[in-house]
Each structure stands twice: as structure tokens, then as C-alpha cells.
Protein backbone atom coordinates (compact mmCIF):
# COMPACT_ATOMS: atom_id res chain seq x y z
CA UNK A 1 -13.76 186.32 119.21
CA UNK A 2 -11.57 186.27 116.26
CA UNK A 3 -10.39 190.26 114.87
CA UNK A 4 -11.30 191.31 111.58
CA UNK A 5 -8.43 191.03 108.65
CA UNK A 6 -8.37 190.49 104.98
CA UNK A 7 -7.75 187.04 103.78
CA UNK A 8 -4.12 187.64 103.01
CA UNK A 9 -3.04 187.93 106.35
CA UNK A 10 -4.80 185.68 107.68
CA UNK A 11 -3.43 182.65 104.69
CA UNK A 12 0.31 183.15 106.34
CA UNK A 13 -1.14 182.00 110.02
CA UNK A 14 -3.65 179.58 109.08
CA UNK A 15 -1.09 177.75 106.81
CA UNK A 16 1.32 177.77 109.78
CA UNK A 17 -0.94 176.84 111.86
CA UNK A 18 -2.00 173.70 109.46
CA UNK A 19 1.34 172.70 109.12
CA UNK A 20 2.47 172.59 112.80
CA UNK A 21 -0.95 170.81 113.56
CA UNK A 22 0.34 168.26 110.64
CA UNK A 23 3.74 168.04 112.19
CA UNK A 24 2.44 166.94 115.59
CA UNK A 25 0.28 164.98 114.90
CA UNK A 26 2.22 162.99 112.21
CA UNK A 27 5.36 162.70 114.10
CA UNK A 28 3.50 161.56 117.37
CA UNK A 29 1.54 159.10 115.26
CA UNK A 30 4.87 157.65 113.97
CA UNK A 31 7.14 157.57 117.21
CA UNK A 32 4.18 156.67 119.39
CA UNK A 33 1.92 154.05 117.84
CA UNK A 34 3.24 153.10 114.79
CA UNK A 35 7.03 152.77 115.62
CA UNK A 36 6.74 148.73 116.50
CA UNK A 37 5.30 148.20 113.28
CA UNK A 38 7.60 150.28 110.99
CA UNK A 39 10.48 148.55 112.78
CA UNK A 40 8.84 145.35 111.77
CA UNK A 41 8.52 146.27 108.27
CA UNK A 42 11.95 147.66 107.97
CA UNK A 43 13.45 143.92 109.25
CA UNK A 44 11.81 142.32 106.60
CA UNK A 45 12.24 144.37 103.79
CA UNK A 46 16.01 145.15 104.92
CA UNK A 47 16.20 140.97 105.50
CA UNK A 48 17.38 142.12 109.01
CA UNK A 49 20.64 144.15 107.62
CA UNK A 50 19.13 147.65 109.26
CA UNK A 51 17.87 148.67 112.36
CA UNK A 52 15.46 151.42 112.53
CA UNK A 53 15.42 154.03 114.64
CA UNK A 54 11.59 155.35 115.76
CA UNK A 55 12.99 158.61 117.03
CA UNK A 56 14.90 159.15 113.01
CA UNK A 57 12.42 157.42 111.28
CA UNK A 58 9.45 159.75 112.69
CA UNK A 59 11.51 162.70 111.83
CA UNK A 60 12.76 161.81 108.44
CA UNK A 61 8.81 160.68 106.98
CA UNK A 62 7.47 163.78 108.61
CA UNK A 63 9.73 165.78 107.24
CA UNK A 64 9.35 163.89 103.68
CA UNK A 65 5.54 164.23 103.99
CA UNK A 66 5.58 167.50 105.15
CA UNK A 67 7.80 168.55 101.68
CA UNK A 68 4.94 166.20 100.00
CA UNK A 69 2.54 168.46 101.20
CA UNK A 70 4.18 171.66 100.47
CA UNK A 71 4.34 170.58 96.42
CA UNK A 72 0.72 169.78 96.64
CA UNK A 73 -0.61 172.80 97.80
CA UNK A 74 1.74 174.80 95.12
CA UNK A 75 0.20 172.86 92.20
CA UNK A 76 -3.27 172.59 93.58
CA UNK A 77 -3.63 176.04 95.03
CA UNK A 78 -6.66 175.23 97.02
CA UNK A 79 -8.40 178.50 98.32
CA UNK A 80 -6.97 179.09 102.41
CA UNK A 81 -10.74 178.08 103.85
CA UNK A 82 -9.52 174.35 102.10
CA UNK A 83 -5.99 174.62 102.49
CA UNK A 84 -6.10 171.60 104.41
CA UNK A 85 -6.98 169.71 101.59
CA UNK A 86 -3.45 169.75 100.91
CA UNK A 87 -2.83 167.65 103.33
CA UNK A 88 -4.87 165.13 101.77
CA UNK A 89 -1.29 163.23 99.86
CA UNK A 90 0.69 163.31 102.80
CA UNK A 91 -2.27 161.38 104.47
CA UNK A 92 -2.82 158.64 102.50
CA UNK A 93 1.08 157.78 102.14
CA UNK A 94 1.09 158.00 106.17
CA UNK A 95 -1.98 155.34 105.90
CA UNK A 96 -0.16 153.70 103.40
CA UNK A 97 3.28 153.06 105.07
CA UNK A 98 1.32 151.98 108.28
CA UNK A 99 -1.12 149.51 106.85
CA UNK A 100 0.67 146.69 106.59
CA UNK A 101 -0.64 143.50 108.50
CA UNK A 102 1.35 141.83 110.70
CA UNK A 103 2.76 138.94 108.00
CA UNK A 104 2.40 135.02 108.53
CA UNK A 105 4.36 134.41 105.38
CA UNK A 106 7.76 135.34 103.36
CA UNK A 107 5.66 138.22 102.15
CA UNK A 108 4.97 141.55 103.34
CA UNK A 109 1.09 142.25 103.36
CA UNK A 110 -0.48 145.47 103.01
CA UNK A 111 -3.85 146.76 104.42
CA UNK A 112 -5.67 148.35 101.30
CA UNK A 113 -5.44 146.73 97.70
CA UNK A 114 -4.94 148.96 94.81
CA UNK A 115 -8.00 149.88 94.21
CA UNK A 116 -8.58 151.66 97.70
CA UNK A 117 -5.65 153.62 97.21
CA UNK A 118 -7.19 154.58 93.93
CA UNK A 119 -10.78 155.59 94.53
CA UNK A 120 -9.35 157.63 97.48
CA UNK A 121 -7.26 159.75 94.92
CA UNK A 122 -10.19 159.92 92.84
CA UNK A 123 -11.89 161.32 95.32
CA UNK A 124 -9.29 163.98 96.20
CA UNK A 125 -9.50 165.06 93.14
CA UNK A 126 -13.13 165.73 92.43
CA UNK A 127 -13.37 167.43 95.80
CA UNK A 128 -10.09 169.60 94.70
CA UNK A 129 -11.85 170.82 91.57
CA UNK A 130 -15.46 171.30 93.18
CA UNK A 131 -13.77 173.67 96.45
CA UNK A 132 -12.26 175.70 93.24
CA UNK A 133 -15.54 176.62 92.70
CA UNK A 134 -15.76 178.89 95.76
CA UNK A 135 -12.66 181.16 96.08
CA UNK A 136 -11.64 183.22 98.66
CA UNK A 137 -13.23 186.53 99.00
CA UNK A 138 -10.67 188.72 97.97
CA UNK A 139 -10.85 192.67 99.90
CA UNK A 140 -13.34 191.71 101.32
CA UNK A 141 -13.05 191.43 105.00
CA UNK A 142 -13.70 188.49 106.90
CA UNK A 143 -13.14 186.66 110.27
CA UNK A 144 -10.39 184.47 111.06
CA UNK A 145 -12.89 181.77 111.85
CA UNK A 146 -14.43 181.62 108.80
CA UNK A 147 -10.89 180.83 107.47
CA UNK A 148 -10.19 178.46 109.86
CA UNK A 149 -12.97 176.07 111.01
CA UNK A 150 -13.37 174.42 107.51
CA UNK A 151 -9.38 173.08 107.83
CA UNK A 152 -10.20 172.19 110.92
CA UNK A 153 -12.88 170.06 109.77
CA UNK A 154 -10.96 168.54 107.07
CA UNK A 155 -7.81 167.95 109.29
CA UNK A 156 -10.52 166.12 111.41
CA UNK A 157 -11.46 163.85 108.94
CA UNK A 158 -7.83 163.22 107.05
CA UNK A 159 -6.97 162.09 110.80
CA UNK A 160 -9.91 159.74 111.41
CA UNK A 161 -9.35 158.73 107.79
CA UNK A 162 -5.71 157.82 108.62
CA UNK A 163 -6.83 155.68 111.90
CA UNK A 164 -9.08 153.66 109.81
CA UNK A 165 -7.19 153.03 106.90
CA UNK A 166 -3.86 152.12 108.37
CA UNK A 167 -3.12 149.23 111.28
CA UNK A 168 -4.24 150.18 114.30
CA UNK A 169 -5.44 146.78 115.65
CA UNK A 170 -4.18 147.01 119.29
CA UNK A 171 -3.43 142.80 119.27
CA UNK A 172 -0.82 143.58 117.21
CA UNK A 173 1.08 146.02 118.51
CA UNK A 174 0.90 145.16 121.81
CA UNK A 175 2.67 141.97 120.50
CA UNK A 176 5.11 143.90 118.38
CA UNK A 177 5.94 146.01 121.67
CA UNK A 178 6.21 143.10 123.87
CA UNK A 179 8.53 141.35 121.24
CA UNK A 180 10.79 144.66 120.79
CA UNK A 181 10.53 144.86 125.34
CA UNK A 182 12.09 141.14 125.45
CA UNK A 183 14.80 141.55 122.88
CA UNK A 184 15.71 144.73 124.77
CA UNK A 185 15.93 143.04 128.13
CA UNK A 186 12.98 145.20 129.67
CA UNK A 187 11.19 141.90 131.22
CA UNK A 188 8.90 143.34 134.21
CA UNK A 189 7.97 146.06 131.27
CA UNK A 190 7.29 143.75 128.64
CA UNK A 191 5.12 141.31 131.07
CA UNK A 192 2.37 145.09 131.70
CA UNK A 193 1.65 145.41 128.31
CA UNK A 194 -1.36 144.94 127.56
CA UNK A 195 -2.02 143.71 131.15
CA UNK A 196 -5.65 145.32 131.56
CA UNK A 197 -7.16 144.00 128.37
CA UNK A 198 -9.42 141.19 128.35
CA UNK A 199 -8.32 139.44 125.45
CA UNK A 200 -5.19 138.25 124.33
CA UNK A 201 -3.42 136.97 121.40
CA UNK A 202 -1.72 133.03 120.73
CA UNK A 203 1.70 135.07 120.53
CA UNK A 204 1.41 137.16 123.37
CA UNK A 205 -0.21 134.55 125.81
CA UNK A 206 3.02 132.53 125.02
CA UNK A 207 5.50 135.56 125.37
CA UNK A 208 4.01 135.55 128.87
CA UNK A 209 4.04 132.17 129.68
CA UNK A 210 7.71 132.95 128.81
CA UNK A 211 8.21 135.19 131.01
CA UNK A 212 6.27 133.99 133.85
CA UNK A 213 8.20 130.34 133.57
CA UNK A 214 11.55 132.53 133.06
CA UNK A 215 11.26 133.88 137.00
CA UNK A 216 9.41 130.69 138.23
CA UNK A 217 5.86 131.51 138.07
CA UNK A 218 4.42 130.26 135.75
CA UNK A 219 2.12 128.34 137.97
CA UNK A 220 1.16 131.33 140.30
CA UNK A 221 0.04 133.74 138.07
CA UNK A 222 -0.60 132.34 134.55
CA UNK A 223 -4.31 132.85 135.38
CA UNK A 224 -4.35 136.28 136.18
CA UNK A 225 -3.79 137.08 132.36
CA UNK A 226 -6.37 136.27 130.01
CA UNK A 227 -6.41 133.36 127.90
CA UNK A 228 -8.47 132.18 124.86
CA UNK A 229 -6.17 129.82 123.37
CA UNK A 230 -5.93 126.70 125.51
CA UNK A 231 -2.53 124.77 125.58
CA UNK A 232 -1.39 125.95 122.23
CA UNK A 233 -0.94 129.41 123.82
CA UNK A 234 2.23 128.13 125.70
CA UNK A 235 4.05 127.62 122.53
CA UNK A 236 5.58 130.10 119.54
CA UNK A 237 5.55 128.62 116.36
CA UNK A 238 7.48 128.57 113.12
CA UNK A 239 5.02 131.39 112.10
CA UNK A 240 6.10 133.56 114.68
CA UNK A 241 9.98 133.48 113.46
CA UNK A 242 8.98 136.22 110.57
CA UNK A 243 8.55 138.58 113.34
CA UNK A 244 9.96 138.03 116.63
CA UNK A 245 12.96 135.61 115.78
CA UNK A 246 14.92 136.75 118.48
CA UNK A 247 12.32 136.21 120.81
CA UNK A 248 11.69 132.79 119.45
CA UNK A 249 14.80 131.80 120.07
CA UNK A 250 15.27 132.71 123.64
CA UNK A 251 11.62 130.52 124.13
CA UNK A 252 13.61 127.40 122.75
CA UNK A 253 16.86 127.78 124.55
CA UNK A 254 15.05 128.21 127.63
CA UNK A 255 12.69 124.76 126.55
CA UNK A 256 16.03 123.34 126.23
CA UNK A 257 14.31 122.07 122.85
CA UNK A 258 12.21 123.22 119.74
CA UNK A 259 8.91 121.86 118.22
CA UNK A 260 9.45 120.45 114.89
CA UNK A 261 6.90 121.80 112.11
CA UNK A 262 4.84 118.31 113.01
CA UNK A 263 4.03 119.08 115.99
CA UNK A 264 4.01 122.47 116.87
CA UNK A 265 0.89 122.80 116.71
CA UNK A 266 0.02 120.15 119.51
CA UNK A 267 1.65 122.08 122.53
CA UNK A 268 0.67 119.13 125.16
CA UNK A 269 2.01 116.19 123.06
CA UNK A 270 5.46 118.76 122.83
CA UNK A 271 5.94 119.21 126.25
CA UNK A 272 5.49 115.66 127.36
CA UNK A 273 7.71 115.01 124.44
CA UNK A 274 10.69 117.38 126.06
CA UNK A 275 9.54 116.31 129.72
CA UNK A 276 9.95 112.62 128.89
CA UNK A 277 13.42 113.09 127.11
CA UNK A 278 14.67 114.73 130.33
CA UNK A 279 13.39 114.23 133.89
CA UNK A 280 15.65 117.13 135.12
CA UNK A 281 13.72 120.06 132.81
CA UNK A 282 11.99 121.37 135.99
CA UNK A 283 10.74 124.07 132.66
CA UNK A 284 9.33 121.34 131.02
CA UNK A 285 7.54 119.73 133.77
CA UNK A 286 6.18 123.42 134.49
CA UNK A 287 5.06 124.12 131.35
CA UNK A 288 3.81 120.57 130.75
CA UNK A 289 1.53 120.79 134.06
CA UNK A 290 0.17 124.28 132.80
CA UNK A 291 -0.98 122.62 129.53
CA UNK A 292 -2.90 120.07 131.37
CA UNK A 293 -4.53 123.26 133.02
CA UNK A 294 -5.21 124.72 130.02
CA UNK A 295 -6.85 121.49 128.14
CA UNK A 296 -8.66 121.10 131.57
CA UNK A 297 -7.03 117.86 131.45
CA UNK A 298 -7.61 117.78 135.55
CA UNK A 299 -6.56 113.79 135.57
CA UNK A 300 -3.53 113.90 133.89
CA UNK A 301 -2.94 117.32 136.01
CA UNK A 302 -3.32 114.65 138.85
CA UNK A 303 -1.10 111.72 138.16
CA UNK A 304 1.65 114.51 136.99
CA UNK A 305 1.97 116.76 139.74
CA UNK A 306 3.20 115.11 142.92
CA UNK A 307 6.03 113.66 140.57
CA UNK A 308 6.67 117.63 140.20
CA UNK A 309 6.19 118.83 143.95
CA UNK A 310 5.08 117.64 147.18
CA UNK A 311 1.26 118.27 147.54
CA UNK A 312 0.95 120.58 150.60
CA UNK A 313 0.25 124.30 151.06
CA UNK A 314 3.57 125.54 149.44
CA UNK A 315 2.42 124.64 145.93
CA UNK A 316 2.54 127.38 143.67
CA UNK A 317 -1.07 129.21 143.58
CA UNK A 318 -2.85 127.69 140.06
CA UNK A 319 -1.85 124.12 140.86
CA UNK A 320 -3.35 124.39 144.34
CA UNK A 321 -6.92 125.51 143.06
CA UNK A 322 -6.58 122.93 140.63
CA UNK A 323 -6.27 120.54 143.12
CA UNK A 324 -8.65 121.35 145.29
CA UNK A 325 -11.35 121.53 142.62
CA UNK A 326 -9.96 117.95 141.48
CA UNK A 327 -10.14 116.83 144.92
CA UNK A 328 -13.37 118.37 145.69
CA UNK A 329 -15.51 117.93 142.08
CA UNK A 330 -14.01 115.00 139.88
CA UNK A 331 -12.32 112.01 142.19
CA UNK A 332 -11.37 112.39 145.68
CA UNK A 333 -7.68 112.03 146.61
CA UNK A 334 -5.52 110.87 149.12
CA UNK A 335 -3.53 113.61 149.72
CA UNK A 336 -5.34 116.70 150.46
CA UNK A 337 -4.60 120.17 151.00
CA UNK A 338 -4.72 121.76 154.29
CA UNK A 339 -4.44 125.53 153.26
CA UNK A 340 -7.73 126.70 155.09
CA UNK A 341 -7.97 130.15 153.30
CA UNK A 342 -7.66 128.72 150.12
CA UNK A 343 -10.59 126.52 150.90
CA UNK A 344 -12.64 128.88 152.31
CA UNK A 345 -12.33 131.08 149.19
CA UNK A 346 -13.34 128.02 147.31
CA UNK A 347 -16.28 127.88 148.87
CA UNK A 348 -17.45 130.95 148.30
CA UNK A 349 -16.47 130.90 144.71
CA UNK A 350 -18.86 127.89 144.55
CA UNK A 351 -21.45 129.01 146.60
CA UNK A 352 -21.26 132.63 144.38
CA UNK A 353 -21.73 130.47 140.57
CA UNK A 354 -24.97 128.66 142.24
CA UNK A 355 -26.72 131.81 143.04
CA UNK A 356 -27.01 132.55 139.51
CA UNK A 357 -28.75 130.66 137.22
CA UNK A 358 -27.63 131.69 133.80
CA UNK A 359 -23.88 130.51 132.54
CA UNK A 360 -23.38 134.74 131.14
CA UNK A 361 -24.44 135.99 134.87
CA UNK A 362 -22.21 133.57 136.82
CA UNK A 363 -19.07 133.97 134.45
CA UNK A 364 -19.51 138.20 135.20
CA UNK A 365 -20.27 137.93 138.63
CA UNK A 366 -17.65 135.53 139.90
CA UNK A 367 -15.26 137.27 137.04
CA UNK A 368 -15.44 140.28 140.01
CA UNK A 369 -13.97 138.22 142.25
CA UNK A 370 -12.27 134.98 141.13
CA UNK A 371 -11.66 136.03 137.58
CA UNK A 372 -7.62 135.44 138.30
CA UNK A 373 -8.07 131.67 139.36
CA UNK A 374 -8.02 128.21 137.91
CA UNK A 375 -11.67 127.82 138.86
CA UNK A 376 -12.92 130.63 136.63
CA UNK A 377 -10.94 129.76 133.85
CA UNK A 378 -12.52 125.71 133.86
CA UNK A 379 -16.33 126.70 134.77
CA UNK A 380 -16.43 129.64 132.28
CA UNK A 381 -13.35 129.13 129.51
């Protein structure tokens, strides 16, 4: 239970106690979740001639916000039970600088439009001149927690306030980190991020494909990532180059090729493109065979892959399900498998998807179990 003390006292510890609550959070927000993006921004307003730092750049708007804050509460002079409201400027330009949207043009596009930005002073405003209303009680004596718990309240709403309003979408950074992991060299770190969500963007599904085809497996574990983006999330597009060039560029050299605008948007008709110009691009073929996956193009699959391997139990993973399940459900071949585990499990995949009746209950009840295999992704994709 707080002690007893008059109000000016108490102003000195609450105000400290404000501002180190400010501090922490703002500079955690920064370094933490925001750094990718502000990195991103940087590039592209700098046109790549600065690097920023997120450990500096933290420090230096804190600090900045924090002296932002400190002029505010001079001119506004909010009673101590609202001295949080001072906080109020310092909050929006932290929303403001980390709103941006990640950009698919030459511009730079921010989250709120000017008219946000203005209502929300506005509002500041009118709530500044109505807590003027009730002043602090001067002599009088009252508790410390009758100080306190209204900043606290405010502080929790300028924080929520600054989650909503700036970019938080977790798509987007998770790309942005991924991007920054590759271009640092941090490969087995770049390929987790992310790893537990069940969705996943066009730009990160291809980052991964990347990096899955970079150490040779892209056909043994492509499916244990999600996917919602067929073939076309094998390949990075001219779009992408406004914000992971680097990583762009490492995709092509190790295509040994690069999509022209024309067709960059047709992944399969690309990589039979580059497979067909050279024989030798064991990438291509790779990448070319996962497509057909991906389109559930199961013939073509067919035809394509003993030209790729021999058809026996050391196939990678993906293109053994595939098939088996080709084999098994679409035309019978002449080579089949003899990997007796992997046909057992088969079975029991299909014998699971025809206990349920309904499409929804079989997709989340084989998802349990098979929801990192080829079959899973063609029955319920």
C-alpha cells in the first residue's frame, strides 16, 4: 500500500518513472520489432548509400522522442495524474516512422493518410484542455496511487495505440528478417523464421525454396513449410528487387538465369525454359520437378522425373510420395517403389481421409499427422 505524500513529491517519481517506462518500451519496440523495417526504409530513402544500424538507430529516435516529449509536457503542463499525456507526440511520430508498408513500387508507402495523423492530434488536444479542468490537489495529501494509475492507463492505451497504428503485420517482417538473415550469411537461421506459422508469404515461400535447393533439399522438405501460392512461390520477382535486391540476386546466380518481366509470373513455363536451355542445371531440373508438385501437375511430374533420378527408394522424400500416389491413384507405372514404410504410411494416410466425411474434418485430422507430405498438400491445397 502506497505511503501518504503531497503531490509534489510524488510529480519527481512518477515523471521518472513515466519516462523510464517510455524509454523501454520505445527502444525495445525499435531494436526488436521494428528494426527490419526501418532498415528497409532507410535503403530506399538513402537509394542504398547508408546502412543503418538497429542498435544506433533505436538509441538516437528514443532519445529524439524522448526530448520530444520533454518540450511537450513544458508547454502543455498537464496535471501529474495525466502526465502521461505527454507522451501522447512522441507516440504518434513512433507510429508514424513505423507505418510504412512494405513498398511494391519506386515509392515509399505509408500506413495512415493525412487525415489520420490529423484527427489523432485533434484529439490530443481536446483531451489536453478537458484534463486541465481537474488539477492536482495542491496540500492536500494524497496516495501515490491515485497519482499513478491514471498514467498507467494512458501509457496503456498510447502503447496499444502505437501497435495498431504502425506495421506490425508479422508476413512482413518475417520476410524483412529472413531477407536481412540471407544477406548476412545466417542460412540455418534464416530457414526457422517463421517456421511454426501456418501461413506464408509468395516472397518467403521462395526465399525457402532458396534455401532448401541451395543445400539439396528442396525435394525432401519443401512440404514441411506451408504453402499457399502454388508454383509461383518458387520464384522472386522484379517486385521483390525494391526490397531484398541482394537476395534476389543470389536466387538468379544460383538459377544460373533470370525471368524476364514476361514471364515471371509463370514460374513452370520459367523453369522448363532454364531446364531446356541446359540439361546439366541439376537446380533447374529440381526446381522444375517441385513446380509440377506444386501445380499438382502429377503427369508431367511423371514423364520428368526418372530423366532426373533413378526411381527407387533413395529418391528424395516429396518426389517419392508423389510417386506413389501417382502410381497408386492416377495411372499405374512400371517402375514402382519398393520402400515398404513409406507405403505403409500411405495407407494409413488414406485409410485416415476416408473415415471422415467432410473435406474441413479430413484436412485437420490428417493435418496431425501427414500435414508435412505431398499427399496433404494435393487432397487438401
Amino acid at each position: 500500500m502506497y505511503r501518504n505524500t503531497n503531490t509534489k513529491e510524488a510529480a519527481k517519481e512518477i515523471q521518472l518513472g513515466c519516462g523510464l517506462l517510455f524509454v523501454c518500451f520505445c527502444f525495445s519496440y525499435l531494436y526488436v520489432l521494428q528494426a527490419d523495417l526501418l532498415a528497409l526504409i532507410q535503403h530506399l530513402l538513402a537509394d542504398g548509400q547508408t546502412t543503418y544500424s538497429p542498435f544506433w538507430g533505436a538509441l538516437i529516435w528514443t532519445v529524439l522522442l524522448l526530448l520530444l516529449q520533454v518540450g511537450t509536457a513544458r508547454i502543455g503542463m498537464f496535471p501529474i495524474r495525466f502526465h502521461a499525456l505527454s507522451y501522447f507526440p512522441s507516440c504518434l511520430v513512433l507510429s508514424a516512422i513505423t507505418a510504412f508498408e512494405l513498398p511494391f513500387a519506386d515509392v515509399v508507402h505509408i500506413g495512415w493518410s493525412w487525415w489520420g495523423y490529423a484527427l489523432a492530434v485533434l484529439l490530443f488536444l481536446a483531451v489536453g484542455l478537458f484534463v486541465k479542468e481537474f488539477p492536482d490537489i495542491g496540500k492536500k495529501r494524497v496516495t501515490k496511487s491515485a497519482l499513478l494509475w491514471p498514467n498507467l492507463v494512458l501509457f496503456c492505451i498510447l502503447f496499444v495505440f502505437v501497435g495498431m497504428a504502425s506495421n506490425t503485420n508479422k508476413d512482413i517482417h518475417n520476410d524483412l528478417r529472413t531477407a536481412r538473415l540471407l544477406t548476412e550469411g545466417m542460412d540455418k537461421e534464416a530457414l526457422q523464421v517463421g517456421k511454426k506459422s501456418s501461413t506464408a508469404s509468395r516472397s518467403m515461400s521462395a526465399m525457402r525454396a532458396y534455401l532448401l535447393s541451395k543445400y539439396g533439399l528442396l525435394g525432401e522438405n519443401l512440404f514441411f513449410f506451408p504453402n499457399d501460392h502454388s508454383a509461383q512461390s518458387l520464384m522472386v520477382t522484379s517486385a521483390d528487387t525494391l526490397w531484398m535486391k541482394d537476395v534476389v540476386t543470389m536466387v538468379h546466380r544460383h538459377w544460373k538465369g533470370a525471368p524476364s518481366k514476361r514471364i515471371e509470373n509463370k514460374a513452370t513455363l520459367f523453369f522448363e525454359a532454364l531446364q531446356n536451355r541446359d540439361a546439366t542445371n541439376t537446380v533447374a531440373k529440381d526446381y522444375l520437378l517441385s513446380a509440377y508438385l506444386l501445380d499438382k501437375r502429377l503427369d508431367d511430374f511423371a514423364l520428368l522425373l526418372p530423366k532426373c533420378y533413378t526411381v527407387d527408394e533413395s529418391l528424395p522424400t516429396h518426389y517419392k510420395e508423389a510417386w506413389l500416389l501417382y502410381s497408386n491413384e492416377i495411372n499405374t507405372t512400371d517402375t514402382q517403389l519398393t520402400d515398404s514404410l513409406l507405403e505403409e504410411r500411405y495407407d494409413a494416410f488414406m485409410s485416415m481421409r476416408s473415415q471422415y466425411p467432410e473435406r474441413i474434418m479430413q484436412a485437420n485430422m490428417c493435418c496431425k499427422f501427414y500435414g508435412n507430405t505431398y499427399w496433404w498438400y494435393y487432397y487438401f491445397k
